[in-house]
PDB file of N, CA and C in Angstrom:
ATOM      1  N   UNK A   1       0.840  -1.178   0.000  1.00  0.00           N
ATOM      2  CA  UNK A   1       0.000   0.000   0.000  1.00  0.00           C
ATOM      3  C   UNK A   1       0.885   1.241   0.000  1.00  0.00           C
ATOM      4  N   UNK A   2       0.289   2.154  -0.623  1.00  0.00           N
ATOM      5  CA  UNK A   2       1.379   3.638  -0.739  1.00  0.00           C
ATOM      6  C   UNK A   2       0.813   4.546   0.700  1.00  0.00           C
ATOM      7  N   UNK A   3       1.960   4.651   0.879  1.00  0.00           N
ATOM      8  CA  UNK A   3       1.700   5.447   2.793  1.00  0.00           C
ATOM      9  C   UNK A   3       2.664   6.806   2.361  1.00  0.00           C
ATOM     10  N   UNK A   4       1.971   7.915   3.513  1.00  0.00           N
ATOM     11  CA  UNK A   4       3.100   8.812   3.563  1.00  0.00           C
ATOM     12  C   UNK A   4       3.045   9.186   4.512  1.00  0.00           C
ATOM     13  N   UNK A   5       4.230   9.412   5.412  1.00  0.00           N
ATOM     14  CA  UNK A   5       5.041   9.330   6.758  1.00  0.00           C
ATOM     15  C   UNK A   5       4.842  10.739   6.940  1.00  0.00           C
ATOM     16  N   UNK A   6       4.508  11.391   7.643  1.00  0.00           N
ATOM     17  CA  UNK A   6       4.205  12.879   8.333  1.00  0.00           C
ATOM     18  C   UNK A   6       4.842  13.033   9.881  1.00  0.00           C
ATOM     19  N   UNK A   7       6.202  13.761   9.864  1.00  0.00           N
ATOM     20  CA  UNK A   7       6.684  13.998  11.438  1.00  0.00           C
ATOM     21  C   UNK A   7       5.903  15.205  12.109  1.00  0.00           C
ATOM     22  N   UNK A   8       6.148  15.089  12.961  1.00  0.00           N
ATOM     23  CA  UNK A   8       5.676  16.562  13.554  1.00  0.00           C
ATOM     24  C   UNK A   8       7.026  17.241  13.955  1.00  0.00           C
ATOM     25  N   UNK A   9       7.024  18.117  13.398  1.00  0.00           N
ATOM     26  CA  UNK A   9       8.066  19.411  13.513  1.00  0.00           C
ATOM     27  C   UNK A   9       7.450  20.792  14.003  1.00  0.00           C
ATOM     28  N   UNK A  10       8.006  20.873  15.425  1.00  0.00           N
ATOM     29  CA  UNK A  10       7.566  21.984  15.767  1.00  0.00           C
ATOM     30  C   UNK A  10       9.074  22.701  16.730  1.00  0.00           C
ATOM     31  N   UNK A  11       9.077  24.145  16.677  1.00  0.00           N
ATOM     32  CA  UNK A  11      10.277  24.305  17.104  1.00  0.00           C
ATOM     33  C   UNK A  11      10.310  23.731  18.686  1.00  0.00           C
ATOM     34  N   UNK A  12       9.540  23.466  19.483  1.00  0.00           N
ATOM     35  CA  UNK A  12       9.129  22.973  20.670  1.00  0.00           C
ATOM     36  C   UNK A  12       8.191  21.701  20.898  1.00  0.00           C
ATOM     37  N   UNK A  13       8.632  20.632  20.707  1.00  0.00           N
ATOM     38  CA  UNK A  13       7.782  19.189  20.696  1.00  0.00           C
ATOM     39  C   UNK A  13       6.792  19.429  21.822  1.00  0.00           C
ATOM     40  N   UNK A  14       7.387  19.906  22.751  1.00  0.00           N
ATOM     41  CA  UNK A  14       7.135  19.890  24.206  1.00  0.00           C
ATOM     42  C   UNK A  14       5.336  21.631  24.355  1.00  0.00           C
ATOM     43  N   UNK A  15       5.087  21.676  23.025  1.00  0.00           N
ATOM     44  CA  UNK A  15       5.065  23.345  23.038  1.00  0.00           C
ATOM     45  C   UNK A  15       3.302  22.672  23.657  1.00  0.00           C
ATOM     46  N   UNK A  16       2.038  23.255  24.067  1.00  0.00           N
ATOM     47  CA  UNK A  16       0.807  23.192  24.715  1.00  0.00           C
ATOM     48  C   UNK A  16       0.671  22.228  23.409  1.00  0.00           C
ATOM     49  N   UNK A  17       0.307  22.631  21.956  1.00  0.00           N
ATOM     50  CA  UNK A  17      -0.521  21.575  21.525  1.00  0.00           C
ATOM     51  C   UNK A  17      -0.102  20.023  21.343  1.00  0.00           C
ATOM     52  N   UNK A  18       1.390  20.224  21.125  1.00  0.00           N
ATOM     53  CA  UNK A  18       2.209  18.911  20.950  1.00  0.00           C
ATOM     54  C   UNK A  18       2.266  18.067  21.796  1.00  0.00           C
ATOM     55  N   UNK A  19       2.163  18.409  23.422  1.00  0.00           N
ATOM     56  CA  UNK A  19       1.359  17.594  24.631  1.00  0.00           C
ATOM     57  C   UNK A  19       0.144  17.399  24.441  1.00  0.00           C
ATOM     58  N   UNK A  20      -1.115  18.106  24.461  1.00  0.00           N
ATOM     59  CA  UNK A  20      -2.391  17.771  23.840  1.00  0.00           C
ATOM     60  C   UNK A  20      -2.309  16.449  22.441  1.00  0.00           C
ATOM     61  N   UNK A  21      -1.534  16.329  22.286  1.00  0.00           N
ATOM     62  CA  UNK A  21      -1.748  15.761  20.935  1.00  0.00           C
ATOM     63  C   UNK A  21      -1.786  13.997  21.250  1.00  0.00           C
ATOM     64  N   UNK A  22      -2.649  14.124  21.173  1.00  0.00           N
ATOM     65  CA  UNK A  22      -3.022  11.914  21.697  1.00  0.00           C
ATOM     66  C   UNK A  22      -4.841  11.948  21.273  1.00  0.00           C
ATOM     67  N   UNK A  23      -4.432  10.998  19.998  1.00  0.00           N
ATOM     68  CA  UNK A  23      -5.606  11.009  19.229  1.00  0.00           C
ATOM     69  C   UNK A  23      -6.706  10.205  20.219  1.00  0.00           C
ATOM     70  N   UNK A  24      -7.679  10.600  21.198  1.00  0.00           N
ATOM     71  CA  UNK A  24      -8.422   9.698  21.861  1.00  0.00           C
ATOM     72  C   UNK A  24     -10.070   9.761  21.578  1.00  0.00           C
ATOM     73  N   UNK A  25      -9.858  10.250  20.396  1.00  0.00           N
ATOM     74  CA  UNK A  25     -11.300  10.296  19.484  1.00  0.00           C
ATOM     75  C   UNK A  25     -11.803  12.325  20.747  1.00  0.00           C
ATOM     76  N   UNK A  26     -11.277  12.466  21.535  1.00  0.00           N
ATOM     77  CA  UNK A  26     -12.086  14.013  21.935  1.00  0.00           C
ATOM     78  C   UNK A  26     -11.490  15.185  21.423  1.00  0.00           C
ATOM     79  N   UNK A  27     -12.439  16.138  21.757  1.00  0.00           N
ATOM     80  CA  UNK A  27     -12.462  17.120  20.762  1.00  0.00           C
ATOM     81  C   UNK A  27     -11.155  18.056  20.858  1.00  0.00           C
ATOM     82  N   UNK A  28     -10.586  18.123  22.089  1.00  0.00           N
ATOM     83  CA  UNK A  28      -9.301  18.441  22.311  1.00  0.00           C
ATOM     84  C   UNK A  28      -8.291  17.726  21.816  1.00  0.00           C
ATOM     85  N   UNK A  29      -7.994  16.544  21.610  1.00  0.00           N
ATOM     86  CA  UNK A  29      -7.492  16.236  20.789  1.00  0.00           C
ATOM     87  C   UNK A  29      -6.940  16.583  19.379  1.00  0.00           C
ATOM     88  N   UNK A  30      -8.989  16.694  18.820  1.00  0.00           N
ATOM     89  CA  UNK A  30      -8.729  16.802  17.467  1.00  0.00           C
ATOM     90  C   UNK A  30      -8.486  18.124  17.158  1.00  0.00           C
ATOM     91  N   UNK A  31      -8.571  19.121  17.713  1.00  0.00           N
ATOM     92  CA  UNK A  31      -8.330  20.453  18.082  1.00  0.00           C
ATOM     93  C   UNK A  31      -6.866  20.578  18.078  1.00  0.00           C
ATOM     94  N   UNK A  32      -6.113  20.144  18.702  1.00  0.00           N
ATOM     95  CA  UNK A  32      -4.799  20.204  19.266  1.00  0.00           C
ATOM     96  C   UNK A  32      -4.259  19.672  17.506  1.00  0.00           C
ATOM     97  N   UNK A  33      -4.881  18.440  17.086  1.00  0.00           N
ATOM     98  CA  UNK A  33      -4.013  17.777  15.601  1.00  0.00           C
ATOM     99  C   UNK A  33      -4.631  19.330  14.418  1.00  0.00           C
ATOM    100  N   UNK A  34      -5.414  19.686  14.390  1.00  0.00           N
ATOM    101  CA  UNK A  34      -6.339  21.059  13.498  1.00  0.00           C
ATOM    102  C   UNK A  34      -5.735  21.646  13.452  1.00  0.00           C
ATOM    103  N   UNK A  35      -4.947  22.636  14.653  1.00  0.00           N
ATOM    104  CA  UNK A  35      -3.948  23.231  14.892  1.00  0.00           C
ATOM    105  C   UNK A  35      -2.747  23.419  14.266  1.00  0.00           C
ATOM    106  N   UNK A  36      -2.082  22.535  14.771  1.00  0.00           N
ATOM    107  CA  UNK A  36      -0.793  22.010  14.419  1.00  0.00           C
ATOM    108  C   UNK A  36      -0.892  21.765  12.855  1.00  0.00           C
ATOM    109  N   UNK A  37      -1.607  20.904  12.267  1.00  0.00           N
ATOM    110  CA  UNK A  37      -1.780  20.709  10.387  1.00  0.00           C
ATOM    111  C   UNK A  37      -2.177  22.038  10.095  1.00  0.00           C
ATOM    112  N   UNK A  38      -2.908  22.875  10.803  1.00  0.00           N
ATOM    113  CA  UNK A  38      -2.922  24.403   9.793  1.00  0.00           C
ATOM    114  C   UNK A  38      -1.964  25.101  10.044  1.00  0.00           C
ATOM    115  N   UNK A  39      -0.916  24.796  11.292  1.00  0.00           N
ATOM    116  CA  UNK A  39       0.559  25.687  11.658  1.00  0.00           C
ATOM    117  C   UNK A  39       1.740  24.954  10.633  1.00  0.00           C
ATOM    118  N   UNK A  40       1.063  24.138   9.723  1.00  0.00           N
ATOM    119  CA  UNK A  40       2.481  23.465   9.072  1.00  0.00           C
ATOM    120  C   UNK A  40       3.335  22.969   9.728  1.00  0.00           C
ATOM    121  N   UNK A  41       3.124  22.029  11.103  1.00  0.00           N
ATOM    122  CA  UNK A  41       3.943  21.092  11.751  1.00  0.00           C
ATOM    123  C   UNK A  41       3.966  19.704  11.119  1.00  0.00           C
ATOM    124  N   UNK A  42       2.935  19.565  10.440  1.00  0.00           N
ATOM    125  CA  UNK A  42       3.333  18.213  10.199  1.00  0.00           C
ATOM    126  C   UNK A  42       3.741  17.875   8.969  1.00  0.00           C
ATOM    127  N   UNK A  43       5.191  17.684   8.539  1.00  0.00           N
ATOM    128  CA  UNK A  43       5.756  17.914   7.570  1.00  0.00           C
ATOM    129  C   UNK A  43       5.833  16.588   7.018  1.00  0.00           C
ATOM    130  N   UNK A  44       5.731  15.908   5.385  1.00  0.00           N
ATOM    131  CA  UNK A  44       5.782  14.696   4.771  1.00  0.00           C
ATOM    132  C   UNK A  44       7.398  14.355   4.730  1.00  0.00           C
ATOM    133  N   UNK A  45       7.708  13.482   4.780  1.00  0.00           N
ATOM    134  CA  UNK A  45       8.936  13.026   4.836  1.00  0.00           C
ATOM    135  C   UNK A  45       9.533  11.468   4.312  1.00  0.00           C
ATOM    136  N   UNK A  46       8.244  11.038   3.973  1.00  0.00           N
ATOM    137  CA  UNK A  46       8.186   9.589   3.071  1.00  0.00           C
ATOM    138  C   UNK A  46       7.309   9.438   2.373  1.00  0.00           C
ATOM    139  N   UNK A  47       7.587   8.831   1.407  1.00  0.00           N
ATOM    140  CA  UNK A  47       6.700   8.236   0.367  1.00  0.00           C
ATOM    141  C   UNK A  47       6.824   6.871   0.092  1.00  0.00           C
ATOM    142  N   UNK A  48       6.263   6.190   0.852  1.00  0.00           N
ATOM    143  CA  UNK A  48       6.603   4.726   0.670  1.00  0.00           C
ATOM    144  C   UNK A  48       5.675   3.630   0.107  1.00  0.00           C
ATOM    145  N   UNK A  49       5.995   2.457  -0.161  1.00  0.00           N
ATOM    146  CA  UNK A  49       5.070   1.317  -0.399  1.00  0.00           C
ATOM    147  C   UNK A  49       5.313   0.558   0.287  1.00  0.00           C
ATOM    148  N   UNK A  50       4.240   0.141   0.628  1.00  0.00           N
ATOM    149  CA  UNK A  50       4.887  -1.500   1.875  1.00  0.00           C
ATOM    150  C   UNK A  50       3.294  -2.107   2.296  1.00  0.00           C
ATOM    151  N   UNK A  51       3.771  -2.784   3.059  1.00  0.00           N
ATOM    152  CA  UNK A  51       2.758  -4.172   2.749  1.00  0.00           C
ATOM    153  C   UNK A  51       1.505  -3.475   4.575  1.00  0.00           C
ATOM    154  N   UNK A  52       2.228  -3.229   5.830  1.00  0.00           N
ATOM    155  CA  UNK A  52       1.701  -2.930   7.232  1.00  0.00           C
ATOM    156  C   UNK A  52       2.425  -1.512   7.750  1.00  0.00           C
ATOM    157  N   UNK A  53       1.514  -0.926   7.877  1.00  0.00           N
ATOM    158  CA  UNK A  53       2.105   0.481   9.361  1.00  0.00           C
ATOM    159  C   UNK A  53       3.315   0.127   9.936  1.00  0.00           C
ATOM    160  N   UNK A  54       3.069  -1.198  10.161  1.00  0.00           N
ATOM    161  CA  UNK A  54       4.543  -1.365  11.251  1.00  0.00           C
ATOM    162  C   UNK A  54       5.800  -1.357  10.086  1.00  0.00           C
ATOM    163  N   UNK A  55       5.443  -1.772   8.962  1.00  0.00           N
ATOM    164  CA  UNK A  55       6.847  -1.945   8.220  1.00  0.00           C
ATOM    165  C   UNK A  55       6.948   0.017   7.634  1.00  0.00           C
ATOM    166  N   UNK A  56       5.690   0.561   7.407  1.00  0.00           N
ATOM    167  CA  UNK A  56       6.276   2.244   7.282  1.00  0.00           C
ATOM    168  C   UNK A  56       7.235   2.721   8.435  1.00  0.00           C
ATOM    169  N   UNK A  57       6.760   2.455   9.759  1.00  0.00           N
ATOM    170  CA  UNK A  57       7.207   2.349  10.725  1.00  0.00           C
ATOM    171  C   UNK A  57       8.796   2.127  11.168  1.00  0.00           C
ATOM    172  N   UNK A  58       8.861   0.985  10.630  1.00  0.00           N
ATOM    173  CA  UNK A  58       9.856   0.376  10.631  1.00  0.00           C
ATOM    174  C   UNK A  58      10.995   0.814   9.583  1.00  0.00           C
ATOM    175  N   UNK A  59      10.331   1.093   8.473  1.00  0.00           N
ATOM    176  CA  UNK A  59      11.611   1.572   7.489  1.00  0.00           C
ATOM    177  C   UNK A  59      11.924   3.199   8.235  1.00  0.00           C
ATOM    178  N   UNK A  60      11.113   3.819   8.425  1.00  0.00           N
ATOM    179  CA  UNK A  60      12.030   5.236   9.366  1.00  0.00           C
ATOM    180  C   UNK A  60      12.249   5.234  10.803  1.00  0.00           C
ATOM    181  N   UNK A  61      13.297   4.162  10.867  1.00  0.00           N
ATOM    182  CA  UNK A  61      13.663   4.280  11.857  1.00  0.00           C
ATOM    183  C   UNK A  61      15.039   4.531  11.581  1.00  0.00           C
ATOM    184  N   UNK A  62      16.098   5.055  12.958  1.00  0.00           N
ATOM    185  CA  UNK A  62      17.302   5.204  12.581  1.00  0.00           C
ATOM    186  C   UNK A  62      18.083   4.076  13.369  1.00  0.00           C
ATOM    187  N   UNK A  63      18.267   3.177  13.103  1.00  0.00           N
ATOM    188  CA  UNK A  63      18.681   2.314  13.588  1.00  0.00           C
ATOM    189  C   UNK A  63      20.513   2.080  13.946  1.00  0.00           C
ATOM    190  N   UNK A  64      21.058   1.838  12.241  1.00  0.00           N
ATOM    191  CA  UNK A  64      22.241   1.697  12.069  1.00  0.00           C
ATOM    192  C   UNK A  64      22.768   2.890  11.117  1.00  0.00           C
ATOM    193  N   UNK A  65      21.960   4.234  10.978  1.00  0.00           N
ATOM    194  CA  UNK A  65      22.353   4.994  10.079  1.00  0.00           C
ATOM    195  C   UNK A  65      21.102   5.368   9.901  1.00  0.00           C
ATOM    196  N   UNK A  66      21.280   6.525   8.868  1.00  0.00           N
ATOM    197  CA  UNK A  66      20.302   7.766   8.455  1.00  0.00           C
ATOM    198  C   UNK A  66      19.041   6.320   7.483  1.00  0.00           C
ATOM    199  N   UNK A  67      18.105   6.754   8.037  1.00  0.00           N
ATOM    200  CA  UNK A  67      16.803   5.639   7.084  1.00  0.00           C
ATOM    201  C   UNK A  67      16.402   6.202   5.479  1.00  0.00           C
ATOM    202  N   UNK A  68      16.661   7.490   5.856  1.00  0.00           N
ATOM    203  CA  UNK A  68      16.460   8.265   4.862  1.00  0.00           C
ATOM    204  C   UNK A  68      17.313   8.065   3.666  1.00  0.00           C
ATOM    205  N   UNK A  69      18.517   8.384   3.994  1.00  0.00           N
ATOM    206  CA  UNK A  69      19.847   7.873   2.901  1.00  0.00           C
ATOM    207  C   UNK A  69      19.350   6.995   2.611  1.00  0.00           C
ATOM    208  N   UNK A  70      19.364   5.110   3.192  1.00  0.00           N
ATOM    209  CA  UNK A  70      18.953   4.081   2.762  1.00  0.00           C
ATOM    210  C   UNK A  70      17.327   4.433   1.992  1.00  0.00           C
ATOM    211  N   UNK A  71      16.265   4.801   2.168  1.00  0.00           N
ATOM    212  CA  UNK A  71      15.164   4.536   1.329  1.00  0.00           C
ATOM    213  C   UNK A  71      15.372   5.613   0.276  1.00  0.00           C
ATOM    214  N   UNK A  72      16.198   6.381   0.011  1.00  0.00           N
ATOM    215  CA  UNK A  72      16.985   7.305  -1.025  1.00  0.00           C
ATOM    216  C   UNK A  72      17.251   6.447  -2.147  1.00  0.00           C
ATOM    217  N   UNK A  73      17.776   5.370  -2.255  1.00  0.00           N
ATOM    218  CA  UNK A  73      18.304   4.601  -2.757  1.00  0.00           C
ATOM    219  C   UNK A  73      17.580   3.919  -3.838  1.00  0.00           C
ATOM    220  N   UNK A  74      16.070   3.490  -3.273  1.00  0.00           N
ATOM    221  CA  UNK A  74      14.810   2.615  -3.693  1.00  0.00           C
ATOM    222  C   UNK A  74      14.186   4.236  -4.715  1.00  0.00           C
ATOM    223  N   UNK A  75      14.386   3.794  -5.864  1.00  0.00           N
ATOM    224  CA  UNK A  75      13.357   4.696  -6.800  1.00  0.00           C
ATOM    225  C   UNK A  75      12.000   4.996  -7.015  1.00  0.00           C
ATOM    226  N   UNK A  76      11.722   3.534  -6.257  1.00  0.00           N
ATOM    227  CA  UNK A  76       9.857   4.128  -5.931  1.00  0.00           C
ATOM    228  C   UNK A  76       9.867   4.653  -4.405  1.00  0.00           C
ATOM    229  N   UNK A  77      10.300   5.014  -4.271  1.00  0.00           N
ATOM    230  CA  UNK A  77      10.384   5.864  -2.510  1.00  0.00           C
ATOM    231  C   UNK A  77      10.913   7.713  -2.873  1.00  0.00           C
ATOM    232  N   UNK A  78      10.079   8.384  -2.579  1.00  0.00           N
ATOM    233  CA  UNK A  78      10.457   9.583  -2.656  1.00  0.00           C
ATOM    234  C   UNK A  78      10.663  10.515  -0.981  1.00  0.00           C
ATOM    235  N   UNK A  79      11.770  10.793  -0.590  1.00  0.00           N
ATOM    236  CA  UNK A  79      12.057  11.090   0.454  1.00  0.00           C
ATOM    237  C   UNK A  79      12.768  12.511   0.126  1.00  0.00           C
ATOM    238  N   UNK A  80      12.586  13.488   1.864  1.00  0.00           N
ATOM    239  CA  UNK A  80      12.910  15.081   1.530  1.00  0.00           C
ATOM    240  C   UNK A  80      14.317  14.450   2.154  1.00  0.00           C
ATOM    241  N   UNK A  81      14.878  15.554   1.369  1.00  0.00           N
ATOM    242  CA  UNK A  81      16.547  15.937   1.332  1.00  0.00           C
ATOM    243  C   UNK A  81      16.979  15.807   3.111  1.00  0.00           C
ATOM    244  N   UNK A  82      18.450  15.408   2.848  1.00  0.00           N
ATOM    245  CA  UNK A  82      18.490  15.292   4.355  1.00  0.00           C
ATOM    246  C   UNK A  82      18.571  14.659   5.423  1.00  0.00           C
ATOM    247  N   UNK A  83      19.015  14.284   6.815  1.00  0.00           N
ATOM    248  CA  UNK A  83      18.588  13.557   7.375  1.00  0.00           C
ATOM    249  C   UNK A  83      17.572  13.679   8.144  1.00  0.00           C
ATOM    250  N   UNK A  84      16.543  12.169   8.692  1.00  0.00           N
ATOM    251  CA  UNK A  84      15.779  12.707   9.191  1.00  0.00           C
ATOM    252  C   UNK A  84      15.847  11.889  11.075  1.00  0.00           C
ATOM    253  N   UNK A  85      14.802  12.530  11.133  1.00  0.00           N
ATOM    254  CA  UNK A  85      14.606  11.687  12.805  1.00  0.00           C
ATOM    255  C   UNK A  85      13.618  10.772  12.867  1.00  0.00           C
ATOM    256  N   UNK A  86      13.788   9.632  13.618  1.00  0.00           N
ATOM    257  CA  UNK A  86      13.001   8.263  13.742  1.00  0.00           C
ATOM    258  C   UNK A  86      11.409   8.773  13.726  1.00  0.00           C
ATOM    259  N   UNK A  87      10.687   8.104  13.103  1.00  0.00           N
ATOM    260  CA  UNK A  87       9.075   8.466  13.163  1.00  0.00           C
ATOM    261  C   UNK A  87       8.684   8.003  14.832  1.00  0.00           C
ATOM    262  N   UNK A  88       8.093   8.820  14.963  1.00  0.00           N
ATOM    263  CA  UNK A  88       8.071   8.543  16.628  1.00  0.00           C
ATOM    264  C   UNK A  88       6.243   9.006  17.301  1.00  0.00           C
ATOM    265  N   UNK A  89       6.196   8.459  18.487  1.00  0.00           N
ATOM    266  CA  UNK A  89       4.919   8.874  18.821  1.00  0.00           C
ATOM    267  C   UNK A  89       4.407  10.325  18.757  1.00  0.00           C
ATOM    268  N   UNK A  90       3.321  10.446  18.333  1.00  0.00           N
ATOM    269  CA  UNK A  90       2.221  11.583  17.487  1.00  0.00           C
ATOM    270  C   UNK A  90       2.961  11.775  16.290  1.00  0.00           C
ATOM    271  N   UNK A  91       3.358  11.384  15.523  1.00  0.00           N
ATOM    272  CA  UNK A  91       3.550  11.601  13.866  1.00  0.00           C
ATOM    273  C   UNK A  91       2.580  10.546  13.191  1.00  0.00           C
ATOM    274  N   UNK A  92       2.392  11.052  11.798  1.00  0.00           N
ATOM    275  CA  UNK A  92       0.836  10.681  11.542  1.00  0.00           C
ATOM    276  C   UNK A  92       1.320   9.780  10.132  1.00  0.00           C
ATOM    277  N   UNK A  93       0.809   8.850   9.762  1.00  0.00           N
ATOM    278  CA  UNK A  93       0.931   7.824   8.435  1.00  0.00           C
ATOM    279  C   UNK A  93      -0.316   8.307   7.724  1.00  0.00           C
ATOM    280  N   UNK A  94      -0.288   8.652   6.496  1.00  0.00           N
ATOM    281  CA  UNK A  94      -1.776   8.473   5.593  1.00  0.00           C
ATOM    282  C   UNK A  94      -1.283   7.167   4.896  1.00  0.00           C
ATOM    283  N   UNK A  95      -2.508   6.615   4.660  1.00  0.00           N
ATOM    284  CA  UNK A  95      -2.805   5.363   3.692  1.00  0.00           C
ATOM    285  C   UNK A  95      -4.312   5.627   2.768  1.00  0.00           C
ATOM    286  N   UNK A  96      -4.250   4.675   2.060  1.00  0.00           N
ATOM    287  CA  UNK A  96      -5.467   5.130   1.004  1.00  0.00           C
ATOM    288  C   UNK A  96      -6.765   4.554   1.893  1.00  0.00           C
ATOM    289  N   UNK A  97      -6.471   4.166   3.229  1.00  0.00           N
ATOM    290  CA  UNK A  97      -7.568   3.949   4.194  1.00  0.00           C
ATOM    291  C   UNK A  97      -8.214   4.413   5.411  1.00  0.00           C
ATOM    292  N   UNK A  98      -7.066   6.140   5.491  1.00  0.00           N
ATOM    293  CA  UNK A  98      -6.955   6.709   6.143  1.00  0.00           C
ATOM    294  C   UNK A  98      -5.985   6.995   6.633  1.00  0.00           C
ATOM    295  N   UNK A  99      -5.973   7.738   8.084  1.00  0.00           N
ATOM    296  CA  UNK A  99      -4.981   8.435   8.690  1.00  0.00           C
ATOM    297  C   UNK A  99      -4.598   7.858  10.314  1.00  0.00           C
ATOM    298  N   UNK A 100      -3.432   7.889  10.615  1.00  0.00           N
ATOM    299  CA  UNK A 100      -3.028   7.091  11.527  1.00  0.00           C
ATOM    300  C   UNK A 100      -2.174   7.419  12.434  1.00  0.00           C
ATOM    301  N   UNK A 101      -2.335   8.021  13.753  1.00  0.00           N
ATOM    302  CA  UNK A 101      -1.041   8.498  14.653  1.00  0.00           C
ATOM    303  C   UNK A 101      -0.314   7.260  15.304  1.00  0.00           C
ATOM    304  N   UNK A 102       1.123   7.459  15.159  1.00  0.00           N
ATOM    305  CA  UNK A 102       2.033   6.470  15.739  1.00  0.00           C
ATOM    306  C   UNK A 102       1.337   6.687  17.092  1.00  0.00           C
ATOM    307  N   UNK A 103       1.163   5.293  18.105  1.00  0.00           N
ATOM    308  CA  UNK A 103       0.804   6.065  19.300  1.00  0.00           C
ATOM    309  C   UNK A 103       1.660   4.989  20.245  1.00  0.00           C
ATOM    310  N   UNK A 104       2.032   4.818  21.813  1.00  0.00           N
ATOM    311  CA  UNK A 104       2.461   4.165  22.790  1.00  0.00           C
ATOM    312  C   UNK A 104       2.880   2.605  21.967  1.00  0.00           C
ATOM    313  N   UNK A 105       1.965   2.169  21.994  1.00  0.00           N
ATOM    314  CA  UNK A 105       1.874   0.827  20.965  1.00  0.00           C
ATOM    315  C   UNK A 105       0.921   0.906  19.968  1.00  0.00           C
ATOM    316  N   UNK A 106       1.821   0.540  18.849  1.00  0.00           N
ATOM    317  CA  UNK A 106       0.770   0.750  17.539  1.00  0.00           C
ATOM    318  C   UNK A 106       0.226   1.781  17.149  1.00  0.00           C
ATOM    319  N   UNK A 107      -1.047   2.083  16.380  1.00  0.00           N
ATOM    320  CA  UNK A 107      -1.066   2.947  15.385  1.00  0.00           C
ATOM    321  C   UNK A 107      -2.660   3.378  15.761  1.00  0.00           C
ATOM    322  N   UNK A 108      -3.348   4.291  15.935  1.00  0.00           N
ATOM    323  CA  UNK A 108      -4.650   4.640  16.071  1.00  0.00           C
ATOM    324  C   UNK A 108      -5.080   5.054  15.129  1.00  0.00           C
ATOM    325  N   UNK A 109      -6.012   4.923  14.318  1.00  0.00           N
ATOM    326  CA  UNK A 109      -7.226   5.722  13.365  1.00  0.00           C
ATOM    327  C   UNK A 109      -7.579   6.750  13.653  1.00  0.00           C
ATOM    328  N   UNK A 110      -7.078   7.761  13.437  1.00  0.00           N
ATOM    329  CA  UNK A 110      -7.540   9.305  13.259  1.00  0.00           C
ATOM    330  C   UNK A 110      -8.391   9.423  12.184  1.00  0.00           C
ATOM    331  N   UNK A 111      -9.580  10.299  12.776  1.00  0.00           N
ATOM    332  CA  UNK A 111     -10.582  10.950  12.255  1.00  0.00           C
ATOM    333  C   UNK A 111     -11.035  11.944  11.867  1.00  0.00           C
ATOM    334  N   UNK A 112     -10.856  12.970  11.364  1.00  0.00           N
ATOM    335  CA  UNK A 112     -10.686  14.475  11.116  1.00  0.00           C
ATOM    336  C   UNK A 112     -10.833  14.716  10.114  1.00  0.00           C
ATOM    337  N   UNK A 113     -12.160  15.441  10.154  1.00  0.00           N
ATOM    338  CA  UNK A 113     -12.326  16.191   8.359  1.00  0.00           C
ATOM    339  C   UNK A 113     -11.328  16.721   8.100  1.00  0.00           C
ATOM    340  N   UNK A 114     -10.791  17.849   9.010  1.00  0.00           N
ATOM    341  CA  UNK A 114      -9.499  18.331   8.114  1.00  0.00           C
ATOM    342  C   UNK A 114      -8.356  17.774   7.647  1.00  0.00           C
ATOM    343  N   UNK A 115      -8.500  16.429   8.005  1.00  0.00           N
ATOM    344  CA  UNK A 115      -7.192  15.917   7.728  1.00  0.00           C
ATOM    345  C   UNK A 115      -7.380  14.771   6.696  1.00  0.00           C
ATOM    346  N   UNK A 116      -8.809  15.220   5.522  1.00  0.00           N
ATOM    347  CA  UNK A 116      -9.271  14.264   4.311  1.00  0.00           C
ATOM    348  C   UNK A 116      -8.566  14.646   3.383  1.00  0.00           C
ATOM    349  N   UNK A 117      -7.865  15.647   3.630  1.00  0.00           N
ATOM    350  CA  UNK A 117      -7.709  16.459   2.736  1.00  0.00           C
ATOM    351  C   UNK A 117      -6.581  15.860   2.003  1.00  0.00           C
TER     352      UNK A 117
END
């Protein structure tokens, strides 16, 4: 399935909405993710194909070296310039089945008109 990997970049991870941010279906929540996607925090950073979340997951990680360099490499993978940082909890996956925050364990279904887009 074609996924694309969305970090959250904010100059302060730590900043009010980026704590708020834990998709638990309430409205603060989705408020806190509204936010942040209309402040341009959540920046694309993969373009991948793969079979489960966990393997998008899994390919940005930094394990033994930059993930990025390595999926650089693969011509159906389009990745931004650069190195990047491990996809980590509240960064968001789209799939053609929706939208998905990395969360504690595993991956939650986010719901958000604004984020059909």
């Amino acid at each position: 399935m074609k996924t694309i990997v969305y970090h959250l970049e904010t100059a302060d991870r730590h900043d009010e909405d980026a704590r708020a941010l834990r998709w638990d279906g309430s409205e603060a929540g989705a408020d806190a993710i509204r936010r942040l996607r209309a402040a341009g925090a959540f920046k694309p950073v993969a373009f991948l194909t793969v079979e489960t979340l966990e393997e998008a997951f899994a390919r940005t990680q930094n394990v033994t070296g930059s993930w990025a360099a390595a999926e650089r490499a693969n011509p159906e993978n389009a990745i931004e310039d650069g190195d990047r940082r491990s996809t980590s909890v509240g960064d968001l996956i789209k799939t053609v089945d929706g939208w998905y925050m990395v969360d504690r364990i595993g991956f939650t279904p986010v719901e958000i008109p604004i984020l059909a887009k």
